[in-house]
Protein backbone atom coordinates (compact mmCIF):
# COMPACT_ATOMS: atom_id res chain seq x y z
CA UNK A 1 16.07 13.15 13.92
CA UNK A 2 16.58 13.63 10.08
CA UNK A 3 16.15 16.75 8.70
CA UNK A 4 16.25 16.84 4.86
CA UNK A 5 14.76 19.47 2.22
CA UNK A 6 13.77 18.29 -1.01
CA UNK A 7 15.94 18.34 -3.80
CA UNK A 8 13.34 19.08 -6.61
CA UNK A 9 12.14 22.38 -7.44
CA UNK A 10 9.34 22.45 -4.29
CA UNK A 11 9.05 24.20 -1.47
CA UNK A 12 9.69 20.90 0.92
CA UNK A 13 9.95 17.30 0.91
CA UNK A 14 6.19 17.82 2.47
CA UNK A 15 5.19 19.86 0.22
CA UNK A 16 4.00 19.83 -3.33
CA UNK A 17 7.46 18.32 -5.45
CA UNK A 18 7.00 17.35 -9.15
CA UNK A 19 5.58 14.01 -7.98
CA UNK A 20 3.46 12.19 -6.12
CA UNK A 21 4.92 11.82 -2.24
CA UNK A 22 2.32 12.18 0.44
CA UNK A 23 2.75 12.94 4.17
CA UNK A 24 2.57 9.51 6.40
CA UNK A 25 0.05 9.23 8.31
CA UNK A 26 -0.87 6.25 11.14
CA UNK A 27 0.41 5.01 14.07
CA UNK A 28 4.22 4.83 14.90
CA UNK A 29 5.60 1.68 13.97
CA UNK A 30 9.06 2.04 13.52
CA UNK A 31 11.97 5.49 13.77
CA UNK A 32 10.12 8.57 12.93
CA UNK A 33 11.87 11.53 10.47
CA UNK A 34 11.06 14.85 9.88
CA UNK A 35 11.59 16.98 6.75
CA UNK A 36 12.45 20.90 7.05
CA UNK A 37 9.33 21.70 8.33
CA UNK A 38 9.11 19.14 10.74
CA UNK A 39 6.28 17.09 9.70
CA UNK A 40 6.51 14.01 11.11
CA UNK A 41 7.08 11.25 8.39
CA UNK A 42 6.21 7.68 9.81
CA UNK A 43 6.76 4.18 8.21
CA UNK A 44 4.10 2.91 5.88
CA UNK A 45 4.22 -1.14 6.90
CA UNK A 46 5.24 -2.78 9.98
CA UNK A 47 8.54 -3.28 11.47
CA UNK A 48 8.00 -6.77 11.37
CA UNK A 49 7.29 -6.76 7.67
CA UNK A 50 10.29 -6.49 4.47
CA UNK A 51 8.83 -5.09 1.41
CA UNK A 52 9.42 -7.05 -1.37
CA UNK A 53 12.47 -6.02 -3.27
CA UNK A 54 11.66 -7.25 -6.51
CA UNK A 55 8.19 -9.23 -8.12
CA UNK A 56 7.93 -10.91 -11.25
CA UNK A 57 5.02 -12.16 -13.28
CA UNK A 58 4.36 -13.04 -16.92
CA UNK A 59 3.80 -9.74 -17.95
CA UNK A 60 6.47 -7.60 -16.20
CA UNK A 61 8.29 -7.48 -13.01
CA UNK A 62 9.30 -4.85 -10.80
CA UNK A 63 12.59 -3.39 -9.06
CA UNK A 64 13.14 -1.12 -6.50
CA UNK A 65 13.10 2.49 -8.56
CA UNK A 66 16.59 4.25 -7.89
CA UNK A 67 18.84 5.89 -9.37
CA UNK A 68 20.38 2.74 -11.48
CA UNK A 69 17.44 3.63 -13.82
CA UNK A 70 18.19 6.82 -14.28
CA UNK A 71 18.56 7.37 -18.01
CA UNK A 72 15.54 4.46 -18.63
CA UNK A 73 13.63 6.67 -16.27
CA UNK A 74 14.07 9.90 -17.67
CA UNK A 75 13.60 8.75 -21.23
CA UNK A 76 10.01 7.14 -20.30
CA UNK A 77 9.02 10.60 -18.57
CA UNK A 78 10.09 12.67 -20.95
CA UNK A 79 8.34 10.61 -23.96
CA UNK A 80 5.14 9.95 -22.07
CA UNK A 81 4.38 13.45 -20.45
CA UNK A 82 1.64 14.10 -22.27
CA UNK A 83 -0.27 10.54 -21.99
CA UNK A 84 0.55 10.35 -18.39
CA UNK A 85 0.67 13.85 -17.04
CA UNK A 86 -2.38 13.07 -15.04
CA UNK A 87 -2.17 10.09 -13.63
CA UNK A 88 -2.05 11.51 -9.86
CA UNK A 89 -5.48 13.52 -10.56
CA UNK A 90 -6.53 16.22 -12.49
CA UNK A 91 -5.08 18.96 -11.46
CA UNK A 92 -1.21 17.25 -10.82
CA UNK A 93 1.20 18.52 -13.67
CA UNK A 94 4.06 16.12 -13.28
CA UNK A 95 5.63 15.99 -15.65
CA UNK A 96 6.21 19.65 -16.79
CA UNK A 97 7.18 19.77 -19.98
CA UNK A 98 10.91 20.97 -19.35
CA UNK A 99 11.87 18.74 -16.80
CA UNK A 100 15.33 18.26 -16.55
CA UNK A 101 17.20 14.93 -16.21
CA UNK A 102 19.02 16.45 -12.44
CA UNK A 103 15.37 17.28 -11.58
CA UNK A 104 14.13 13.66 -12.28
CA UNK A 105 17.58 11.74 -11.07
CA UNK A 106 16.78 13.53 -7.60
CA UNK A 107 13.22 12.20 -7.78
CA UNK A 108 14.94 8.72 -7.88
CA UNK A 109 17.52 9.39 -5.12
CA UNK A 110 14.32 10.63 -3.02
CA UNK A 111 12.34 7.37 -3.82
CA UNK A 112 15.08 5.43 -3.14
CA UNK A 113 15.60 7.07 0.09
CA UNK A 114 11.71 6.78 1.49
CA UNK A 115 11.84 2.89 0.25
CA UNK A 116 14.73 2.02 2.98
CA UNK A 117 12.96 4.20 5.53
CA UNK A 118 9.88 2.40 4.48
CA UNK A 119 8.18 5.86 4.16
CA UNK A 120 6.60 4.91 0.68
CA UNK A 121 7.62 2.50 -1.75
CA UNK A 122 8.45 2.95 -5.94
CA UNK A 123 9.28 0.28 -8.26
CA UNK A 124 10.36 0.76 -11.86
CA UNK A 125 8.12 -1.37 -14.00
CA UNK A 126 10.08 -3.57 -16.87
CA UNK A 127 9.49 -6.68 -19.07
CA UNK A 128 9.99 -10.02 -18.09
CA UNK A 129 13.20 -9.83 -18.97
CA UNK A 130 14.21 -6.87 -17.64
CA UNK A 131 15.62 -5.30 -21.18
CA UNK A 132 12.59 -2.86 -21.47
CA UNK A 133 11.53 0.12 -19.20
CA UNK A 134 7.98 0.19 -18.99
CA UNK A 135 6.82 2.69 -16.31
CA UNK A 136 5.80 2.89 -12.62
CA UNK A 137 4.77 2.08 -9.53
CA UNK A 138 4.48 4.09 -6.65
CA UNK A 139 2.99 3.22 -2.70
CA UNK A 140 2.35 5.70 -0.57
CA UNK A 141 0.41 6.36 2.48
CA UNK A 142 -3.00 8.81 2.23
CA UNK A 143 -2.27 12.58 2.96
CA UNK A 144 -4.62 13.71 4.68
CA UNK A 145 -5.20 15.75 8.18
CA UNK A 146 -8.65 14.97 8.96
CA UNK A 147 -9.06 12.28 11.16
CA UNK A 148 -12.27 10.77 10.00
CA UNK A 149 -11.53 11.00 6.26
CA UNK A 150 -13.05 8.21 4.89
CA UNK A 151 -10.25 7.52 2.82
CA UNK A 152 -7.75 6.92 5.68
CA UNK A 153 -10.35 4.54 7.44
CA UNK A 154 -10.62 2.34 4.74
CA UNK A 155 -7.82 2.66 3.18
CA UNK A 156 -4.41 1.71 4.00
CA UNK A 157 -2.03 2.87 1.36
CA UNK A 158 -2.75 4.38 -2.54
CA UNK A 159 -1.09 3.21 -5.22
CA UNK A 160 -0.51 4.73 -8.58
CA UNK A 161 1.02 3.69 -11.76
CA UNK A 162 1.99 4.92 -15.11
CA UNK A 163 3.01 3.10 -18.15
CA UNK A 164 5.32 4.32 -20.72
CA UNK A 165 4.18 5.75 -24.14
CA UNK A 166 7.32 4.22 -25.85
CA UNK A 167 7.46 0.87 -24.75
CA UNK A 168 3.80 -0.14 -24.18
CA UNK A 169 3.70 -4.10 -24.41
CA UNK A 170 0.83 -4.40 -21.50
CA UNK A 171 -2.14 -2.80 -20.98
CA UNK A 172 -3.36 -0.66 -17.79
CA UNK A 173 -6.59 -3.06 -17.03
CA UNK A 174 -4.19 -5.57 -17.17
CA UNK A 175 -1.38 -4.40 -14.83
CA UNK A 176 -3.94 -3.03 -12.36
CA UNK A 177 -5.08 -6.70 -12.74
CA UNK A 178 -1.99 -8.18 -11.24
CA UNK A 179 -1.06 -5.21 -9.31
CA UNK A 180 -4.00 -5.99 -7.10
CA UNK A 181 -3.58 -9.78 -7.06
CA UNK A 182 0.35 -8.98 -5.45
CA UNK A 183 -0.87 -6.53 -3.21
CA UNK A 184 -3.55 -8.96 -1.97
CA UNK A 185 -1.10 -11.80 -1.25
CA UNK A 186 2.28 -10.33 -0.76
CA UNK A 187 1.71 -6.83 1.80
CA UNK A 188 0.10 -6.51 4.96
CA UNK A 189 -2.40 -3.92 3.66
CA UNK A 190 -6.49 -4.87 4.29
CA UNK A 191 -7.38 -2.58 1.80
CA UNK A 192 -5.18 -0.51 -0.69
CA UNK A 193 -6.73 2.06 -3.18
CA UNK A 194 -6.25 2.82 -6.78
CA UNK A 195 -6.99 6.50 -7.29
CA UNK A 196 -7.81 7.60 -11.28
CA UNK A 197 -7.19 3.61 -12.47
CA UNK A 198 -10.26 2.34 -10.35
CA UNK A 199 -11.37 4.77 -8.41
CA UNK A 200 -12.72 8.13 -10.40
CA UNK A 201 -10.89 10.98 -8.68
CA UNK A 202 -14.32 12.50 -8.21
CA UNK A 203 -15.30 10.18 -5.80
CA UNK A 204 -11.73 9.55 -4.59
CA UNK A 205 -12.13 13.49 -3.20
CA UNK A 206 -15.12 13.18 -2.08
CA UNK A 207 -13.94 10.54 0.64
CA UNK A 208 -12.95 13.81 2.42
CA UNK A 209 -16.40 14.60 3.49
CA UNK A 210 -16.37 14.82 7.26
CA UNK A 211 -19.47 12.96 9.02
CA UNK A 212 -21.82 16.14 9.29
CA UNK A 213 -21.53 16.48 5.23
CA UNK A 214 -19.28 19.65 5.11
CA UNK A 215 -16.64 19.51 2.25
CA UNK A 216 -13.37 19.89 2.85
CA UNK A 217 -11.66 21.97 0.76
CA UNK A 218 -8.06 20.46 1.47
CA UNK A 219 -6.10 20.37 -2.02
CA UNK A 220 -4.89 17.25 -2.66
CA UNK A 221 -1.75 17.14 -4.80
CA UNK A 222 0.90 13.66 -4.95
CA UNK A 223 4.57 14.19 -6.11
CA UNK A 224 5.86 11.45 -8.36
């Protein structure tokens, strides 16, 4: 059993960090871990399955997100905040404004950390040729607790995505675009959803409604 607090300014690794991490949720597949307050955090894909370590395209490829991009990283967050401070909902306020580069290295070291445990996966998003930092990518499983949430049944992972305000050579539309196409062909996902880039995040909370009608009023906040 791991036990492992998060190194950002939260509470817990389950708990609400700076970005946009999610508690696993399915069937066990593979070693379970636990963070400090024991929740139970289960792989996100198969055992039989290797997540693809890198993708390319003509637009931009991707590479695992770690700590190697630390100064890229940290450069893109800090120059974007404003234009992408909610792209994990509305009321998500990564990144504050004085986030510090130990803060945001540690959010690397964490990603890093899920993506061998196959927890969740990140991938920092560059140019073709790999000279410019353009943003990223982040898969993680749905948090929630309620076991008919409709999100959860038709939904096998959420993705999110953020592009960078000082290097923007592609577009959203047209990342999402080939986002989907890779997810379609290269994971083992039926279904994977695109909270705030496809789906509004109106509607993406209101998949919590059980089946007799009643809201629930679970908060739903992602780390990075």
């Amino acid at each position: 059993m791991q036990i492992k607090a998060c190194q950002n300014e939260c509470q817990l690794w389950s708990d609400f960090c700076s970005r946009c991490g999610a508690e696993a949720d399915g069937h066990v597949r593979g070693p379970i871990y636990f963070d400090s307050s024991f929740s139970i955090k289960m792989p996100l894909t198969p055992d039989s399955y290797t997540p693809p370590s890198e993708w390319k395209n003509s637009l931009f490829q991707l590479q695992i997100l770690s700590p190697r991009y630390a100064e890229q990283d940290y450069e893109a967050v800090k120059g974007s905040a404003p234009n992408i401070r909610n792209v994990f909902g509305p009321t998500n306020n990564w990144p504050h404004s004085d986030i510090s580069f130990d803060e945001n290295l540690a959010d690397l070291r964490r990603h890093e950390s899920e993506f061998v445990k196959c927890i969740a996966f990140a991938y920092a998003i560059l140019d073709p040729h790999g000279k410019h930092y353009l943003g990223c990518i982040y898969v993680k499983p749905i948090k929630s607790k309620i076991d008919n949430d409709q999100r959860k049944l038709n939904f096998q992972a959420q993705v999110f995505f953020w592009l960078s305000s000082l290097q923007s050579q592609i577009a959203a539309e047209d990342a999402l675009a080939r986002l989907k196409l890779w997810f379609a062909e290269s994971w083992p996902f039926a279904k994977v959803a695109f909270p705030v880039r496809e789906i509004d995040w109106s509607i993406w909370e209101a998949m919590a409604f059980e089946a007799n009608g009643t809201f629930l009023s679970e908060k739903y906040t992602y780390q990075r």
